[in-house]
N, C-alpha and C. Protein backbone atom coordinates (compact mmCIF):
# COMPACT_ATOMS: atom_id res chain seq x y z
N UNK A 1 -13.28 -5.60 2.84
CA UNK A 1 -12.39 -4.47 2.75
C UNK A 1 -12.87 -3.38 3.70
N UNK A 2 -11.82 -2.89 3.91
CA UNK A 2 -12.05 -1.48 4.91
C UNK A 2 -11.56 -0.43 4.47
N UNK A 3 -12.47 0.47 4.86
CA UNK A 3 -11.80 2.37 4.40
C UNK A 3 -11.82 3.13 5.17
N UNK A 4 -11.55 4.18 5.33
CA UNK A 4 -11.67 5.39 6.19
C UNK A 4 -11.63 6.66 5.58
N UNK A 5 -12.43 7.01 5.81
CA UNK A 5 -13.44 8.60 5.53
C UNK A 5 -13.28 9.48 6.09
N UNK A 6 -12.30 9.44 7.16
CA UNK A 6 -12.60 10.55 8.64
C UNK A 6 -11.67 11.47 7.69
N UNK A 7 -10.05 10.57 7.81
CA UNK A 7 -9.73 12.28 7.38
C UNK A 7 -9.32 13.03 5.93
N UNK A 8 -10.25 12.26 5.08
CA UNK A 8 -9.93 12.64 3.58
C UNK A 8 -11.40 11.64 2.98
N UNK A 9 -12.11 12.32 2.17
CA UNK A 9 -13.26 11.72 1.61
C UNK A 9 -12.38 11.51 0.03
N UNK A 10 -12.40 9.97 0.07
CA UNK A 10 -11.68 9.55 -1.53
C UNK A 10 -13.14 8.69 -2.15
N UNK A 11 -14.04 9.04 -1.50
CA UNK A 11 -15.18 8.35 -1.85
C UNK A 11 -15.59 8.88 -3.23
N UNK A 12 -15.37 10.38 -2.97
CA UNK A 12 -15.50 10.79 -4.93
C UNK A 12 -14.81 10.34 -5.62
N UNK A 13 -13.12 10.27 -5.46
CA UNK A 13 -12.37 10.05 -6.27
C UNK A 13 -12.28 8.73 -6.65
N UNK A 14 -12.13 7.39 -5.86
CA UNK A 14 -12.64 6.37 -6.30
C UNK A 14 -13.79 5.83 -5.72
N UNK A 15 -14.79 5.09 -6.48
CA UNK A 15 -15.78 5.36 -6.59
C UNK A 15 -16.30 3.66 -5.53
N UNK A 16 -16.67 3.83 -4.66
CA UNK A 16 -16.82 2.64 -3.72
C UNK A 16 -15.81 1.83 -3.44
N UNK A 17 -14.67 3.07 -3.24
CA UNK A 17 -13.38 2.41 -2.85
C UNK A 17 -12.72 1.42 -3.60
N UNK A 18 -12.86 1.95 -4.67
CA UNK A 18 -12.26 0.35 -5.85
C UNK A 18 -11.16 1.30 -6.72
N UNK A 19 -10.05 0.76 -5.83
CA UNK A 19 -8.75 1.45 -5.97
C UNK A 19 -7.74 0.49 -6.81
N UNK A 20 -7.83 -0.74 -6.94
CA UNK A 20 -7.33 -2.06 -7.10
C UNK A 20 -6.91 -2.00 -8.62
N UNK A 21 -7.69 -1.41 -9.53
CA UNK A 21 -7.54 -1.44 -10.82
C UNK A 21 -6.38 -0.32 -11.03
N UNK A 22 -6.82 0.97 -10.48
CA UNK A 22 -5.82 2.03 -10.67
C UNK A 22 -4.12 1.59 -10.45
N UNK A 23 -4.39 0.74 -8.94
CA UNK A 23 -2.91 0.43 -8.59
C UNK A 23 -1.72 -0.10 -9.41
N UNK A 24 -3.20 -1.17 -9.98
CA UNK A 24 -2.74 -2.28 -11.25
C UNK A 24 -2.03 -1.28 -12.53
N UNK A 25 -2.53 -0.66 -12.72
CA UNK A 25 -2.45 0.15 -13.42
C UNK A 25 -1.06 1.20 -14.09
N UNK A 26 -1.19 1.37 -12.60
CA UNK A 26 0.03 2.38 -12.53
C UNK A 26 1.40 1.39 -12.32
N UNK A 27 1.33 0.16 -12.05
CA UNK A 27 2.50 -0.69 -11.86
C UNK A 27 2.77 -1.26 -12.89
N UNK A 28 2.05 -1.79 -13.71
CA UNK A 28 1.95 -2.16 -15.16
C UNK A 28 2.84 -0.94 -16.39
N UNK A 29 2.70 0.04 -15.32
CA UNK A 29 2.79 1.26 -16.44
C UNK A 29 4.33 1.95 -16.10
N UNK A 30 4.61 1.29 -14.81
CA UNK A 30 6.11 1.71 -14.18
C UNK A 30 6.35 2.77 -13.32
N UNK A 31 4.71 3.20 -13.33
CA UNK A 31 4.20 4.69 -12.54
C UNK A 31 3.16 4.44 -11.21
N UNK A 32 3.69 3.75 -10.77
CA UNK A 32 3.72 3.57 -9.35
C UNK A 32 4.36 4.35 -8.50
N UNK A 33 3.21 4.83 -7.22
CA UNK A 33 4.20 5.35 -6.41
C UNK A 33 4.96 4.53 -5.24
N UNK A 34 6.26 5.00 -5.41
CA UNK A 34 7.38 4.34 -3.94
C UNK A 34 6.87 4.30 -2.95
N UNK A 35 7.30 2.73 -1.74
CA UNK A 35 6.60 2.68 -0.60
C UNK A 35 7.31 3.35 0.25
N UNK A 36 8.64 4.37 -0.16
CA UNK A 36 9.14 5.00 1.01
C UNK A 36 9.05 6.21 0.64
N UNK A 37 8.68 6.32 -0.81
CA UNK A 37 7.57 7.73 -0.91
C UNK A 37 6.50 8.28 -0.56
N UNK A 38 5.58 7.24 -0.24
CA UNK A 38 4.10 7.47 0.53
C UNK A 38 4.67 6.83 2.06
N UNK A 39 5.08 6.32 2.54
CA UNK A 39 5.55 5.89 3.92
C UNK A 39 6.15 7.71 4.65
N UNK A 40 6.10 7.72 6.20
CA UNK A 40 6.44 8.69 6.33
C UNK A 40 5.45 10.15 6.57
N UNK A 41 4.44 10.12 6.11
CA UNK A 41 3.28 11.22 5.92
C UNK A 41 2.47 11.22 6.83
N UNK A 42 1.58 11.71 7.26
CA UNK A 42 0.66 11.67 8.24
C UNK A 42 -0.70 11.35 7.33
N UNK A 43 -1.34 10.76 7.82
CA UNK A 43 -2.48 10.48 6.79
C UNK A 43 -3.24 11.67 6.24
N UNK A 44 -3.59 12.02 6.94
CA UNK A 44 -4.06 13.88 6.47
C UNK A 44 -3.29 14.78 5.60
N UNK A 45 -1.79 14.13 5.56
CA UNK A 45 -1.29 15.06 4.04
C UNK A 45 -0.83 14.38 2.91
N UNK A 46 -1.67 12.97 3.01
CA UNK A 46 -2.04 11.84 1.75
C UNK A 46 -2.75 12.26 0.96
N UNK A 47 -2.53 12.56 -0.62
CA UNK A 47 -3.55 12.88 -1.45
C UNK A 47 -4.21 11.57 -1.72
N UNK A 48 -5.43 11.58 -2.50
CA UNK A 48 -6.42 10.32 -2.92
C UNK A 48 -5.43 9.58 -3.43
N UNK A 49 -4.43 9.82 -4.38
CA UNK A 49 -3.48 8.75 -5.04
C UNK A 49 -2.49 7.99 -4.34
N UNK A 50 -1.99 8.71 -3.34
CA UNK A 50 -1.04 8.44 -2.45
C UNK A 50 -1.58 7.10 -1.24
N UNK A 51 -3.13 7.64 -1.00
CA UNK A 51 -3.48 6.64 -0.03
C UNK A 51 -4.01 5.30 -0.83
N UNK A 52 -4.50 5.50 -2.03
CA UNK A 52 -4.57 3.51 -2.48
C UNK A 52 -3.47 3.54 -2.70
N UNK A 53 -2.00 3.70 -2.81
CA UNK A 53 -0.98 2.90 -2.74
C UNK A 53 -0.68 2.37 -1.44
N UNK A 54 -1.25 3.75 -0.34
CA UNK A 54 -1.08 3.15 1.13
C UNK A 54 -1.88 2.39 1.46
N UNK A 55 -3.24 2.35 0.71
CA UNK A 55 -3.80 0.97 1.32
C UNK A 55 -3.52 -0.46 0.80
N UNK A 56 -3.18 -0.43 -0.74
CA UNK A 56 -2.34 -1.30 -1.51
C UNK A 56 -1.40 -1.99 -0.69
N UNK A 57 -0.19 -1.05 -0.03
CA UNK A 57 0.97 -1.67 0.51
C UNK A 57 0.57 -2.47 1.93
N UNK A 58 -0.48 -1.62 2.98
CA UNK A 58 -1.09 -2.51 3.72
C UNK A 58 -1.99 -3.51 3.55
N UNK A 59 -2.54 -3.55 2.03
CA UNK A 59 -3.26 -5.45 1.73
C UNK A 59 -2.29 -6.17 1.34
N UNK A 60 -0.84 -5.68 1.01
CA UNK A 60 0.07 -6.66 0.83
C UNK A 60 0.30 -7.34 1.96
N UNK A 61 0.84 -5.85 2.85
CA UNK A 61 1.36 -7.05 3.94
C UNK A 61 0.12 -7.54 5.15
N UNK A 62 -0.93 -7.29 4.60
CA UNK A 62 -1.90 -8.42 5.56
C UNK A 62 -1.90 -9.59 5.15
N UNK A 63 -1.75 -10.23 3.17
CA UNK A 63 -1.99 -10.65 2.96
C UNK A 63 -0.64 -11.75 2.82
N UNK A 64 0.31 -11.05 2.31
CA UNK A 64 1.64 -11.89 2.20
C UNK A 64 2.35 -12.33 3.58
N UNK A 65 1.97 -11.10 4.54
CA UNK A 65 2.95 -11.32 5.64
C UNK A 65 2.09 -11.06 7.19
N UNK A 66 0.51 -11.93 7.10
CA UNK A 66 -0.28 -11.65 7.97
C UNK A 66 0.42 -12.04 9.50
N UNK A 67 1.04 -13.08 9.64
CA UNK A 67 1.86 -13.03 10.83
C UNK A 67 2.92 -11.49 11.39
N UNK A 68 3.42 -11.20 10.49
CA UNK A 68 3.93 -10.46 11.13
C UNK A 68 3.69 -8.87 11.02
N UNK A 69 2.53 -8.79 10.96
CA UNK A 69 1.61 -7.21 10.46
C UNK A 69 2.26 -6.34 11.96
N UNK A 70 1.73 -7.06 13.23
CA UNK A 70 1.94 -7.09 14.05
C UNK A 70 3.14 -5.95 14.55
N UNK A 71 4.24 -6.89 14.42
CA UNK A 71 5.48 -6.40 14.48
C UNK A 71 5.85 -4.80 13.73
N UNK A 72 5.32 -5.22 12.27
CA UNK A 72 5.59 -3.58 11.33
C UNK A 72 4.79 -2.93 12.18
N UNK A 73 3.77 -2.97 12.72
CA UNK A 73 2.67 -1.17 13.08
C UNK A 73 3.69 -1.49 14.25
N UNK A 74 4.15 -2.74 15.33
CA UNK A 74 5.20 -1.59 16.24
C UNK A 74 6.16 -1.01 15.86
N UNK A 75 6.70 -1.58 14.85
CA UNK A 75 8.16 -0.63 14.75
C UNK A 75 7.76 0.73 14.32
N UNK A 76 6.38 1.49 13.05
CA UNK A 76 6.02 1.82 12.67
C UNK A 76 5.75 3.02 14.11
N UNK A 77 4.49 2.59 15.26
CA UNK A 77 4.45 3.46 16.31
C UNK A 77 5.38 3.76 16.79
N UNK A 78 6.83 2.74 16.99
CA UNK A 78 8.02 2.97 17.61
C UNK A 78 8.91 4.26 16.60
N UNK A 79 8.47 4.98 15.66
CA UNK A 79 9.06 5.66 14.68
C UNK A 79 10.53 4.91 14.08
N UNK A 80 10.46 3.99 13.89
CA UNK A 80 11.76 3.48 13.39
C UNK A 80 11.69 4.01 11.64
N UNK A 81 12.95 4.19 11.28
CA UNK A 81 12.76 4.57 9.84
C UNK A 81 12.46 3.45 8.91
N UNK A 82 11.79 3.55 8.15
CA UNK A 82 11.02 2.45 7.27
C UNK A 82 12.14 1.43 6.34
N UNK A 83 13.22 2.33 5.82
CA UNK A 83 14.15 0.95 5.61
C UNK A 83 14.52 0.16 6.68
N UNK A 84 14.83 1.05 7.61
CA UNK A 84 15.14 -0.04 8.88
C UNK A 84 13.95 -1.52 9.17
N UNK A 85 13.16 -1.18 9.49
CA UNK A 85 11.77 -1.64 9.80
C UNK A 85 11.59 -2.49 8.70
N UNK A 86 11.75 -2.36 7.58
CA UNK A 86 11.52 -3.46 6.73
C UNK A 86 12.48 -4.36 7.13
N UNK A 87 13.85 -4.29 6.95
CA UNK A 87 14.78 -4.75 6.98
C UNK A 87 14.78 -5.98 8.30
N UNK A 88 14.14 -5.34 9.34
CA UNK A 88 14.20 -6.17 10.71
C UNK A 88 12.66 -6.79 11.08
N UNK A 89 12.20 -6.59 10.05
CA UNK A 89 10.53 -7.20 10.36
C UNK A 89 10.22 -8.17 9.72
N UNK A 90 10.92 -7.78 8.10
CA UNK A 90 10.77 -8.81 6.85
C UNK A 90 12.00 -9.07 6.21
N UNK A 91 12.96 -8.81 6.80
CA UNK A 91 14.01 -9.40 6.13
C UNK A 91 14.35 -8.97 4.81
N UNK A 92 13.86 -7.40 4.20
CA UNK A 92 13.98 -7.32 2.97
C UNK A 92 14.27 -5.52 2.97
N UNK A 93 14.92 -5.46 1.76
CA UNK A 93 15.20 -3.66 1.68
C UNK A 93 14.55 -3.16 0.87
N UNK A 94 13.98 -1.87 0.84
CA UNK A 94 12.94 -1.22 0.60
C UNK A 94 13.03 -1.57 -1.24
N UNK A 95 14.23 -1.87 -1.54
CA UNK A 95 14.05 -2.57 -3.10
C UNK A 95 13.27 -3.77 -3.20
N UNK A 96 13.67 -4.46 -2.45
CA UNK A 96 13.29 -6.37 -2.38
C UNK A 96 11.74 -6.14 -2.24
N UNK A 97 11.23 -5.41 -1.26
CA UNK A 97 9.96 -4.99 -0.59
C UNK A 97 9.20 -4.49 -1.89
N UNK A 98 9.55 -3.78 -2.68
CA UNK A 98 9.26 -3.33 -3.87
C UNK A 98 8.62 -3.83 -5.03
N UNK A 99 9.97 -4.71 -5.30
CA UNK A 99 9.81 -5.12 -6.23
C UNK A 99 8.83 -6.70 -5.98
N UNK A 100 8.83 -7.12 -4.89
CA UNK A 100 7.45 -8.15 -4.23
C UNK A 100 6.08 -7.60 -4.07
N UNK A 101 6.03 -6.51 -3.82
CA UNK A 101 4.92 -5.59 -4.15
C UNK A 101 4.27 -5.64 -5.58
N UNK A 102 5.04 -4.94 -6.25
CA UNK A 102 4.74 -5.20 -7.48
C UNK A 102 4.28 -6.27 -7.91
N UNK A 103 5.07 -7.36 -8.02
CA UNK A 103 4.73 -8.95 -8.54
C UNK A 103 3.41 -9.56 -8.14
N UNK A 104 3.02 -9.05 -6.70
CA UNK A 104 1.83 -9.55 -6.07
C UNK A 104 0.56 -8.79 -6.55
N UNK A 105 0.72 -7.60 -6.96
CA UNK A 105 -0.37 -6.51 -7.40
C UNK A 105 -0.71 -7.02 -9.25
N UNK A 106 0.63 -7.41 -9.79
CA UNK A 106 0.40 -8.09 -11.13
C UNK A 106 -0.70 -9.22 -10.77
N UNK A 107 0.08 -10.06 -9.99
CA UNK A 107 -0.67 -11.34 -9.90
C UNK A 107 -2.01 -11.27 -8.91
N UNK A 108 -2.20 -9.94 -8.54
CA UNK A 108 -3.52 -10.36 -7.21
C UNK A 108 -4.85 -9.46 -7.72
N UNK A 109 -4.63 -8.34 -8.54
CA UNK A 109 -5.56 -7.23 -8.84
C UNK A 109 -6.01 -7.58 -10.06
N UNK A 110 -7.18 -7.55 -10.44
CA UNK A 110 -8.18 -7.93 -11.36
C UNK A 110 -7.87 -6.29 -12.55
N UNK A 111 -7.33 -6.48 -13.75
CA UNK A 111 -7.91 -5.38 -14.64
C UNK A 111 -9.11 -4.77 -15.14
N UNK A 112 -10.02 -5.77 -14.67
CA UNK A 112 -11.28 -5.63 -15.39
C UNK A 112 -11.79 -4.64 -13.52
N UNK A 113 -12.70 -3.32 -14.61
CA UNK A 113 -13.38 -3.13 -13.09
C UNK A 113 -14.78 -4.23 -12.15
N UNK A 114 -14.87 -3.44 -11.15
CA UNK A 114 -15.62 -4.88 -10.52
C UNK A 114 -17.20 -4.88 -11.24
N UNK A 115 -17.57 -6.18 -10.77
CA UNK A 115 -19.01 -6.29 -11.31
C UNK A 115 -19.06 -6.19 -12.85
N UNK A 116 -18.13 -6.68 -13.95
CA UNK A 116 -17.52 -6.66 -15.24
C UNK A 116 -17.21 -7.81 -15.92
């Protein structure tokens, strides 16, 4: 796993970057945040909660859709709007995208914290 520190220290808030449970958490609970709610922001005006969903939504799609990661960060640099960009990258609308999100975070994130 990878993090970044430069422009927001979430190192207090979660604690060796073990964000995985919270995510679980909040999706389980229906209180998840939207990927076209945190999509859109500049990383610097991401609060700690906002960015493990943003890193959440980017281990999805490394992990579900590692071929075409590629493609999303261009459309992404290309500023295309994010329903669009889903729509023409993955074939899916920011619902479909969603609700596959979800299902994968049920089935991929451990409840128990780590080393437990």
């Amino acid at each position: 796993r990878h993090y970044c520190y430069v422009e927001q220290d979430t190192l207090q808030t979660f604690q060796f970057g073990r964000w995985e449970q919270a995510v679980l958490s909040g999706v389980q609970n229906g209180k998840e945040l939207r990927f076209l709610g945190v999509t859109g922001k500049h990383t610097t005006e991401l609060t700690p909660e906002e960015h493990m969903y943003a890193w959440s939504y980017c281990d999805y799609l490394l992990r579900a859709y590692p071929a075409k990661f590629g493609a999303v960060a261009q459309a992404v640099k290309a500023k295309k709007p994010y329903a669009e960009l889903l729509q023409s990258t993955l074939g899916r609308t920011p619902g479909q995208f969603q609700e596959e999100w979800a299902k994968w975070v049920k089935a991929t994130y451990s409840p128990k914290k780590p080393g437990r």
